[in-house]
PDB file of N, CA and C in Angstrom:
ATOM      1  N   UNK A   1      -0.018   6.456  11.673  1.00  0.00           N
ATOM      2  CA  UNK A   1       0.043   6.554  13.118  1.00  0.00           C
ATOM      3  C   UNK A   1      -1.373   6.455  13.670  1.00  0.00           C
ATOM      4  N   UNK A   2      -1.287   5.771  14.905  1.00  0.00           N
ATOM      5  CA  UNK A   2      -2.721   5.683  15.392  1.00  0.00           C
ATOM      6  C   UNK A   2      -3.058   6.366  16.356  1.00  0.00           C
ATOM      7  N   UNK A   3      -4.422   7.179  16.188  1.00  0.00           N
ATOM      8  CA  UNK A   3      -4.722   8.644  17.167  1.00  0.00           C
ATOM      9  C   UNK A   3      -5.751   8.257  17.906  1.00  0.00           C
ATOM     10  N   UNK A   4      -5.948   6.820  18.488  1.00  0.00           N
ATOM     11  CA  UNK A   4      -6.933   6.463  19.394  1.00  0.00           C
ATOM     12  C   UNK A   4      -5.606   6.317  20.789  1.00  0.00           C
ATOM     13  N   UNK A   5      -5.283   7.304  21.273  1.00  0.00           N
ATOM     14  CA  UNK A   5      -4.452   7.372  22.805  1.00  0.00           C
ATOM     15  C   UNK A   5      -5.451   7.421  23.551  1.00  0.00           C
ATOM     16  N   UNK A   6      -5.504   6.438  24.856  1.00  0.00           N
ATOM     17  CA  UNK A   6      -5.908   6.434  25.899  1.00  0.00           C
ATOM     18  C   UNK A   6      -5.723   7.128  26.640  1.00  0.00           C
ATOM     19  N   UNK A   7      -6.331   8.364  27.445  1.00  0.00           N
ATOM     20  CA  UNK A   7      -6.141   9.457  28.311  1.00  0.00           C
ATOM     21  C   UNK A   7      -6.501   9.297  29.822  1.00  0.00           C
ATOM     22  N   UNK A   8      -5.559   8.589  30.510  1.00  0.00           N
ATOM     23  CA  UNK A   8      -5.502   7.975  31.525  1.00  0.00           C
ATOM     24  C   UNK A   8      -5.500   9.241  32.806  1.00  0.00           C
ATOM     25  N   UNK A   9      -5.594  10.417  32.226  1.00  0.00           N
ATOM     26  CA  UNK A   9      -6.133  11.358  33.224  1.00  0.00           C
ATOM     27  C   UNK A   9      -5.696  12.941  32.896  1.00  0.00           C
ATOM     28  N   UNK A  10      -5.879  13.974  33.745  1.00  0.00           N
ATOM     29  CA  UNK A  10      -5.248  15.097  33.126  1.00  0.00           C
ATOM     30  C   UNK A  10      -3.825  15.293  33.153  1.00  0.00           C
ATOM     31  N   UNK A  11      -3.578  14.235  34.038  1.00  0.00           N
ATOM     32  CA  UNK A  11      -2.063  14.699  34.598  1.00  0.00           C
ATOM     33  C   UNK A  11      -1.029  14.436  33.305  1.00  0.00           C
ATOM     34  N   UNK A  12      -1.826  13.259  32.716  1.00  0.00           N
ATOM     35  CA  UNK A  12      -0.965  12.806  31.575  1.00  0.00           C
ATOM     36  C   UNK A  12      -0.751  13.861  30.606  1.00  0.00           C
ATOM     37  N   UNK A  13      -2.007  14.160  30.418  1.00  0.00           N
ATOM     38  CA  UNK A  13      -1.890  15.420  29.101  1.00  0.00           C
ATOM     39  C   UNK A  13      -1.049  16.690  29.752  1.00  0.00           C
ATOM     40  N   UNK A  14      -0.963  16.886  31.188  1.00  0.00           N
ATOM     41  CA  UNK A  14      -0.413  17.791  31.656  1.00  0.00           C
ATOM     42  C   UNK A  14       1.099  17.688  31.245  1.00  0.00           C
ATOM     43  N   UNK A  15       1.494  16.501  31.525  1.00  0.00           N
ATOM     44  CA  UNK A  15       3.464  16.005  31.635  1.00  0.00           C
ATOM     45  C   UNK A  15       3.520  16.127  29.675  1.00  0.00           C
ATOM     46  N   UNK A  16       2.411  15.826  29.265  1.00  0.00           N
ATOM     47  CA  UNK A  16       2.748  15.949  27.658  1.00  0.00           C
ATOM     48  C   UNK A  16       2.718  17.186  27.217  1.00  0.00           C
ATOM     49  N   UNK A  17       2.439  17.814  27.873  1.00  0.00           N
ATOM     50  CA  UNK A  17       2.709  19.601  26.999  1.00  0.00           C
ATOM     51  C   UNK A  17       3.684  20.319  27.563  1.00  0.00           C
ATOM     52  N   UNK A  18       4.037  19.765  29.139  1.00  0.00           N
ATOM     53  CA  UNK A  18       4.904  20.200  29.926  1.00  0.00           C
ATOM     54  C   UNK A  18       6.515  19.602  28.916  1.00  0.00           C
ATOM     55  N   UNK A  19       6.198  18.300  28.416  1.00  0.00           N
ATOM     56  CA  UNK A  19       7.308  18.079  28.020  1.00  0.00           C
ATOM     57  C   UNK A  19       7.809  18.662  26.149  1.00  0.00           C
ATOM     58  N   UNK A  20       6.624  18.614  26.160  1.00  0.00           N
ATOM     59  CA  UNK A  20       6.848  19.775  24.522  1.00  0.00           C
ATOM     60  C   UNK A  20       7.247  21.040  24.934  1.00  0.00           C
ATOM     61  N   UNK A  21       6.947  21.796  25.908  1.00  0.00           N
ATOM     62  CA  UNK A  21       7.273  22.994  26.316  1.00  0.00           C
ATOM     63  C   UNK A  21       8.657  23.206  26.512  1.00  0.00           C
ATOM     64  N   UNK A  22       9.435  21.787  27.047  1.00  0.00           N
ATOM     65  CA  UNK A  22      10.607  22.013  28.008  1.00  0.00           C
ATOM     66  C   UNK A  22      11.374  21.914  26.890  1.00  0.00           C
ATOM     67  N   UNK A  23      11.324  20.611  25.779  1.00  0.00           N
ATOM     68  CA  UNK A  23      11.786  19.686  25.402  1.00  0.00           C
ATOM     69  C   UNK A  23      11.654  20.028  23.728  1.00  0.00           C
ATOM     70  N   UNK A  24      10.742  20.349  23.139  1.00  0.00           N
ATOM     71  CA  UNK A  24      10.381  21.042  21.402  1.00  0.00           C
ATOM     72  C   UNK A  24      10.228  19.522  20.832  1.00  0.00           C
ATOM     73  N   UNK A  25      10.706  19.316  20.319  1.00  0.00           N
ATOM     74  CA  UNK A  25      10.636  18.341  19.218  1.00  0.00           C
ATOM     75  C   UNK A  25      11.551  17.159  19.862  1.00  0.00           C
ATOM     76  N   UNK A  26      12.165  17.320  20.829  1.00  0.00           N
ATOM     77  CA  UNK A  26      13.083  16.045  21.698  1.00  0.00           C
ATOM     78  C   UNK A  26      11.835  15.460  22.462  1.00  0.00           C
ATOM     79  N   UNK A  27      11.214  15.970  22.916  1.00  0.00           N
ATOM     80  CA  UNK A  27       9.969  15.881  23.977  1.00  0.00           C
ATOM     81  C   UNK A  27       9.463  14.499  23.886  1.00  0.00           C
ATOM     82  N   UNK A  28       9.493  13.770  22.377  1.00  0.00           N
ATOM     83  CA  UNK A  28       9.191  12.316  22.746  1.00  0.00           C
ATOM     84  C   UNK A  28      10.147  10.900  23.622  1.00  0.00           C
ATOM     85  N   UNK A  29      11.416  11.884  22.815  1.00  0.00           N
ATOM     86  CA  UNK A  29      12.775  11.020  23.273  1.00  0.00           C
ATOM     87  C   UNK A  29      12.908  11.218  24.957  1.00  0.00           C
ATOM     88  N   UNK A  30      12.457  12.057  25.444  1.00  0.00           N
ATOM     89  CA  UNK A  30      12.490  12.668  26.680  1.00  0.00           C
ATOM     90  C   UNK A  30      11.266  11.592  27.229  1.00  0.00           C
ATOM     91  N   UNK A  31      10.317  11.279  26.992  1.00  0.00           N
ATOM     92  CA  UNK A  31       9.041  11.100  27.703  1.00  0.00           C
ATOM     93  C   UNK A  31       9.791   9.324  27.624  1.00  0.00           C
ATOM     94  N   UNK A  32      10.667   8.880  26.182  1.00  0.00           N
ATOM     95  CA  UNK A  32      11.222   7.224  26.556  1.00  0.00           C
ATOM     96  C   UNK A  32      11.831   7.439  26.987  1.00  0.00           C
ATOM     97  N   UNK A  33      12.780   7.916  27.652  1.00  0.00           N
ATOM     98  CA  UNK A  33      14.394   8.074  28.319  1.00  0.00           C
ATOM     99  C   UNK A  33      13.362   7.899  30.172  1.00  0.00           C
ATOM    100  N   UNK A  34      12.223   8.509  30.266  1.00  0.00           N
ATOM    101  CA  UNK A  34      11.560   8.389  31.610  1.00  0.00           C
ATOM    102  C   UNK A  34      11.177   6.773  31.639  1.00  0.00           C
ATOM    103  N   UNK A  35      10.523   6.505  30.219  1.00  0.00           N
ATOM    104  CA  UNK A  35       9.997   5.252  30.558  1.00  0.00           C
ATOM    105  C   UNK A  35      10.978   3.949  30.688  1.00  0.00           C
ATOM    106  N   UNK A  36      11.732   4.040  29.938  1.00  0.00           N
ATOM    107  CA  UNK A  36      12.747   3.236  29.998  1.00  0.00           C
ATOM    108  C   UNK A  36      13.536   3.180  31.555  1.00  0.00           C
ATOM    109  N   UNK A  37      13.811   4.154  31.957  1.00  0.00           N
ATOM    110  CA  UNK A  37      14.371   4.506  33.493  1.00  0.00           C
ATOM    111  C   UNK A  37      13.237   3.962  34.461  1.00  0.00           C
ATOM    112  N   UNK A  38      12.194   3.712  34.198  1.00  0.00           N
ATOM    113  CA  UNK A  38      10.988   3.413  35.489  1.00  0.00           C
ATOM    114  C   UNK A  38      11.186   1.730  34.777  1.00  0.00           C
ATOM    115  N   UNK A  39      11.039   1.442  33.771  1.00  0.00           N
ATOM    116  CA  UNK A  39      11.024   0.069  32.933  1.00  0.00           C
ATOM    117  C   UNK A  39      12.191  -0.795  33.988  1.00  0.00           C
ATOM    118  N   UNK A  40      13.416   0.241  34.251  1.00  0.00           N
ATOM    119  CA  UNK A  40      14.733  -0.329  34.592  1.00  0.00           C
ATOM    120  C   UNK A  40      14.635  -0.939  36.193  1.00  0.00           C
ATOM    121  N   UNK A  41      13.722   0.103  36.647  1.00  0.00           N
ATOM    122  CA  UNK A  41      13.945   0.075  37.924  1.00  0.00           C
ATOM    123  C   UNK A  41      12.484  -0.764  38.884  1.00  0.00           C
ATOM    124  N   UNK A  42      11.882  -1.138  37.424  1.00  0.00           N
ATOM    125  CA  UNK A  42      10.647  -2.241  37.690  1.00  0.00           C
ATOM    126  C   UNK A  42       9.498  -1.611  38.095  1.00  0.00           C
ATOM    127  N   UNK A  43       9.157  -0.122  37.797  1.00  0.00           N
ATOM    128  CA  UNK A  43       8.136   0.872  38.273  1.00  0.00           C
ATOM    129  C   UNK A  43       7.471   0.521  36.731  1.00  0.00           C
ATOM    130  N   UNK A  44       6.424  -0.679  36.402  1.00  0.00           N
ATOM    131  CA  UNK A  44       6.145  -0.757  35.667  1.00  0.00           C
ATOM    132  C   UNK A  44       4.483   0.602  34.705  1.00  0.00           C
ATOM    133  N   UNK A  45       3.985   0.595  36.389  1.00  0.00           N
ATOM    134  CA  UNK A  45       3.167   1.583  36.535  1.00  0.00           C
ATOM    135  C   UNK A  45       3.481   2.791  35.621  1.00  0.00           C
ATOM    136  N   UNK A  46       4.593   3.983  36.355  1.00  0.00           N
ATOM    137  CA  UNK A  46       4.742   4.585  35.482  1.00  0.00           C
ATOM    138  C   UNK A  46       5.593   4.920  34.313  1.00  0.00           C
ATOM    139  N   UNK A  47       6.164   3.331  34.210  1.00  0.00           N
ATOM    140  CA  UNK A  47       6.936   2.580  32.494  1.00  0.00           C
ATOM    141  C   UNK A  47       5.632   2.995  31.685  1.00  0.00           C
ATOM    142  N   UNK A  48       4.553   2.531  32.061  1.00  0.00           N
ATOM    143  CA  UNK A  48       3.488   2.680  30.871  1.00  0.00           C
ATOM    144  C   UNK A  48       2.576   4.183  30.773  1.00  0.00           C
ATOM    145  N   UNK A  49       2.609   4.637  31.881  1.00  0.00           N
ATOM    146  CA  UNK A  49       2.392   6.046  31.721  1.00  0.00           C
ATOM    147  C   UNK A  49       3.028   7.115  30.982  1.00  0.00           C
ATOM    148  N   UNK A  50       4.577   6.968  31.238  1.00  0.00           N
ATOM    149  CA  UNK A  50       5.004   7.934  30.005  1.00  0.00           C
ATOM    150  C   UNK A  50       5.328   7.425  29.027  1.00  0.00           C
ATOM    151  N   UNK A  51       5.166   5.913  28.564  1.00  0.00           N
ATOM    152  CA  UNK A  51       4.714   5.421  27.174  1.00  0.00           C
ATOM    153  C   UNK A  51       3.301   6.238  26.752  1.00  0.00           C
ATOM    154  N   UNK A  52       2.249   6.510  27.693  1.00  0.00           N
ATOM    155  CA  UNK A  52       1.825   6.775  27.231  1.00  0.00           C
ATOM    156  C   UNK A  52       1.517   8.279  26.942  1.00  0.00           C
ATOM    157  N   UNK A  53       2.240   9.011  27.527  1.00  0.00           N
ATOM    158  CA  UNK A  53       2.832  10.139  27.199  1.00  0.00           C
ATOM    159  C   UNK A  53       3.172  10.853  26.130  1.00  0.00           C
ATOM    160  N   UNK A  54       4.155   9.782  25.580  1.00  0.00           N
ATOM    161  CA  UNK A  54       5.413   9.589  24.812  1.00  0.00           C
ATOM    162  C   UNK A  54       4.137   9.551  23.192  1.00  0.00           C
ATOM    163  N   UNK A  55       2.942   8.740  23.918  1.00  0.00           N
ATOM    164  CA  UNK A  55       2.039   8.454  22.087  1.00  0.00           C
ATOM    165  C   UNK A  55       1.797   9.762  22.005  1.00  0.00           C
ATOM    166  N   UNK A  56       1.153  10.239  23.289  1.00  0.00           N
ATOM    167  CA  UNK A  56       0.158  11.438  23.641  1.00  0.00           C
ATOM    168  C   UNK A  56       0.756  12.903  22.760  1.00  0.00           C
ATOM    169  N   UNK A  57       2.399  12.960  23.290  1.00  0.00           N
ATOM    170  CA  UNK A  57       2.976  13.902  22.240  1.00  0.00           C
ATOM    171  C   UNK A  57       2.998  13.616  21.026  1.00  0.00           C
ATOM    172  N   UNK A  58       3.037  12.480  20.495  1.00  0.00           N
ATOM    173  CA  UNK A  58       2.984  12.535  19.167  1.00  0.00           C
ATOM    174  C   UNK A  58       1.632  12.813  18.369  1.00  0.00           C
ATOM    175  N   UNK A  59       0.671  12.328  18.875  1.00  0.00           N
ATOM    176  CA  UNK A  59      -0.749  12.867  18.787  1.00  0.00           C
ATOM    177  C   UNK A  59      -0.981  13.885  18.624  1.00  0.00           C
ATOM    178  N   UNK A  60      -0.551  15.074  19.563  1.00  0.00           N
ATOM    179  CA  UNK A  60      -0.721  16.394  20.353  1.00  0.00           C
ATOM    180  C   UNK A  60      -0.040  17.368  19.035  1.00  0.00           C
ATOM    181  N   UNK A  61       1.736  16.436  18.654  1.00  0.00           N
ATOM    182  CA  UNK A  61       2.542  17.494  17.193  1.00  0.00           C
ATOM    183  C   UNK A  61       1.382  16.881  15.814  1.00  0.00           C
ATOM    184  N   UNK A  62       0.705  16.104  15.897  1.00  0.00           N
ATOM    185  CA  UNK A  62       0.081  16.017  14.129  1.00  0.00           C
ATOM    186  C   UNK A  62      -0.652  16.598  13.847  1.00  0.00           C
ATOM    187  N   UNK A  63      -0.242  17.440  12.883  1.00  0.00           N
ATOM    188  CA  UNK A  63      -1.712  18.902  12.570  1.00  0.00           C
ATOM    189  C   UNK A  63      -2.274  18.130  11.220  1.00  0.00           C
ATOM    190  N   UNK A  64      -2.416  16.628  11.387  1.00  0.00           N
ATOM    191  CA  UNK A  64      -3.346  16.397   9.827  1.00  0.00           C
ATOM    192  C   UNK A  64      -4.529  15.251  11.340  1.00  0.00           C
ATOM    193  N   UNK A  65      -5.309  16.003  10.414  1.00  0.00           N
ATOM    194  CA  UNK A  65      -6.749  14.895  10.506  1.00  0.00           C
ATOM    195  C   UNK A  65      -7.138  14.167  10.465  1.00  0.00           C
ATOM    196  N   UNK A  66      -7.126  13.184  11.585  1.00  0.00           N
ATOM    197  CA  UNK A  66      -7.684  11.589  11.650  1.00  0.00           C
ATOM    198  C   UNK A  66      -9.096  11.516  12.161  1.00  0.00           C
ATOM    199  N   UNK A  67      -9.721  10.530  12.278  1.00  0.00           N
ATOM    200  CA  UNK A  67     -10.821   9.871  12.869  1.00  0.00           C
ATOM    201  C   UNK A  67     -11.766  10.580  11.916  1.00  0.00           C
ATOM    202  N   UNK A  68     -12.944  10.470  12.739  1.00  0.00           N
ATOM    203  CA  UNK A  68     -14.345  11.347  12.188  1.00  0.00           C
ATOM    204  C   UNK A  68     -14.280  12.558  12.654  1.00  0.00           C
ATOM    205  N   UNK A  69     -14.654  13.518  12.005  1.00  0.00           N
ATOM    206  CA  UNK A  69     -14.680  14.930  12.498  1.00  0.00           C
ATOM    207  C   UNK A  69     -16.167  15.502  12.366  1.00  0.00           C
ATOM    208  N   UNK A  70     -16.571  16.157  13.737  1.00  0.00           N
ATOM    209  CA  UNK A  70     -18.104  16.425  13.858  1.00  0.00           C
ATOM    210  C   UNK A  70     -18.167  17.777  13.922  1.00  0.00           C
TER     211      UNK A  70
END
């Protein structure tokens, strides 16, 4: 999995813990079920926001160690 997510602001990281909070371990399926619904309705804007969400939680659940660590 790749742990270079783009953090397109706080709000994002905000809706990503908000949705682990609400949601546990559904929380990703939850963040596509949004994107797909904005995808549908041609809100491409925030189609790709809670895609990117959707990485952001998965990032957020991996307790193993990527990149360089300082």
């Amino acid at each position: 999995m790749r742990h270079d997510v783009h953090l397109g602001g706080r709000e994002a990281l905000a809706d990503a813990s908000d949705l682990i909070a609400r949601f546990g371990e559904h929380a990703p399926s939850e963040a596509a079920i949004r994107a797909h619904r904005s995808r549908v309705v041609g809100n491409f804007v925030h189609f790709c926001r809670w895609r990117e969400v959707e990485r952001m939680i998965a990032m957020l659940r991996d307790e193993a160690v990527s990149g360089a660590v300082h």
